[in-house]
C-alpha atoms as a PDB file:
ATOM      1  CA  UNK A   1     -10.160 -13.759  -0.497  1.00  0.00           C
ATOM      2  CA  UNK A   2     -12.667 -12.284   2.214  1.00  0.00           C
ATOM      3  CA  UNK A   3     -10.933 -12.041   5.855  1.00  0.00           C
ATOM      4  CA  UNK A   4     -14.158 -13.355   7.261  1.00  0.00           C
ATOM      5  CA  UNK A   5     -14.265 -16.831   8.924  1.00  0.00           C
ATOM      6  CA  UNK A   6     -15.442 -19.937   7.139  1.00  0.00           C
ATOM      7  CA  UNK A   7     -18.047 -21.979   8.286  1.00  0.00           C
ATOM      8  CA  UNK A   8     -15.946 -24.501   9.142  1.00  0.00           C
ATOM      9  CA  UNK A   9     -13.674 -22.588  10.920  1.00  0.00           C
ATOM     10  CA  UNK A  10     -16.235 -21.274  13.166  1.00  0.00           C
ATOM     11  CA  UNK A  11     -17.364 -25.044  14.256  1.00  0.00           C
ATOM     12  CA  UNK A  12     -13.650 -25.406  14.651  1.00  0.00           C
ATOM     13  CA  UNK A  13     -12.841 -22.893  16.857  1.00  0.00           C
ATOM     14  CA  UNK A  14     -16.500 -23.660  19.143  1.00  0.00           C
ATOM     15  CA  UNK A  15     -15.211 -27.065  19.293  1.00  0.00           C
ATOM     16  CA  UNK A  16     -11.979 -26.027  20.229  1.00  0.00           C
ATOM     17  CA  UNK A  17     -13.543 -24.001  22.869  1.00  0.00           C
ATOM     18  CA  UNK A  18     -15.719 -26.737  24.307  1.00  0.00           C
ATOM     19  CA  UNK A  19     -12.753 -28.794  25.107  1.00  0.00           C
ATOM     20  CA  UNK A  20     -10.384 -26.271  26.830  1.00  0.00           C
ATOM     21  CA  UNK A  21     -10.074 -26.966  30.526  1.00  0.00           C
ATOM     22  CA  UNK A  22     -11.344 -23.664  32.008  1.00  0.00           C
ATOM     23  CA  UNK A  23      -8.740 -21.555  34.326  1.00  0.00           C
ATOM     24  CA  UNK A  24      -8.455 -18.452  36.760  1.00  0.00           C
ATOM     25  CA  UNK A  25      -7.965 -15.351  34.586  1.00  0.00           C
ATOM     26  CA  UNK A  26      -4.988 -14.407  35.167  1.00  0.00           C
ATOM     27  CA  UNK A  27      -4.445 -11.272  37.884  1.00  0.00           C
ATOM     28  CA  UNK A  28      -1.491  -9.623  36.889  1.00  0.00           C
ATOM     29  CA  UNK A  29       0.563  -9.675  33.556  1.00  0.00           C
ATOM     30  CA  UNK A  30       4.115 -11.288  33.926  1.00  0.00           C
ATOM     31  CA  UNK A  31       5.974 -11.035  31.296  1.00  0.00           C
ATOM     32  CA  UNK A  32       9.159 -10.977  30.807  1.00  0.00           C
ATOM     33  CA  UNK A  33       9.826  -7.488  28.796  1.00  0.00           C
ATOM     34  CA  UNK A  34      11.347  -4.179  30.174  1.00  0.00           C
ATOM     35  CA  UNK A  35       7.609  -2.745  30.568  1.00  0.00           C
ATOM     36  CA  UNK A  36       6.310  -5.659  32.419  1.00  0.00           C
ATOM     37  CA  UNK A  37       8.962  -6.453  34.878  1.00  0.00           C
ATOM     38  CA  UNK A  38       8.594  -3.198  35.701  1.00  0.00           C
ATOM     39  CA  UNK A  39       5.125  -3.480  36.375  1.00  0.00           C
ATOM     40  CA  UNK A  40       5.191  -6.549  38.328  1.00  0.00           C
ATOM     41  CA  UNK A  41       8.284  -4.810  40.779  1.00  0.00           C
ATOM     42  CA  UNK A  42       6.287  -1.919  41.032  1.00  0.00           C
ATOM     43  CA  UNK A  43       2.962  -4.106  41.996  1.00  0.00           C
ATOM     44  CA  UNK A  44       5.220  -6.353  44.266  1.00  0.00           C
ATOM     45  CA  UNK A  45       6.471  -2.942  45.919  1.00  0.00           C
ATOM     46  CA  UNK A  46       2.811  -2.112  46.486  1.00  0.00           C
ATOM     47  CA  UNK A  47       1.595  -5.185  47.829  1.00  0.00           C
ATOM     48  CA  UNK A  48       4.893  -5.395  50.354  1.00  0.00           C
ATOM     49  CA  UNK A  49       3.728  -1.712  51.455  1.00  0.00           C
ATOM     50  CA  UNK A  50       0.340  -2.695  51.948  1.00  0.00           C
ATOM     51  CA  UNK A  51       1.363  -6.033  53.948  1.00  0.00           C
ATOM     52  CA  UNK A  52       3.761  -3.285  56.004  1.00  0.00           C
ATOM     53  CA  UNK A  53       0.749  -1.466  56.918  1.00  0.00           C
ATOM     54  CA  UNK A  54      -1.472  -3.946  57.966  1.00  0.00           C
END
């Protein structure tokens, strides 16, 4: 069985894609792991600083 996509499945998946309702990319990961609530305190730290500063 070949890992390559079908036919089918490629119609699918462009159909699929049509219909999605398009959104903002997202700007910052926020997650809720060790790694990535670390990240978003340290990027919240930041952006406090840089309000500080201004």
């Amino acid at each position: 069985m070949s890992s390559t996509r079908s036919l089918r499945n490629v119609e699918t998946r462009k159909k699929k894609a049509r219909r999605a309702i398009p959104r903002a990319k997202i700007s910052r990961n926020q997650g809720n792991t060790a790694a990535g609530r670390k990240r978003l305190k340290k990027l919240a730290g930041l952006r406090r600083g840089a309000k500080a500063k201004a």
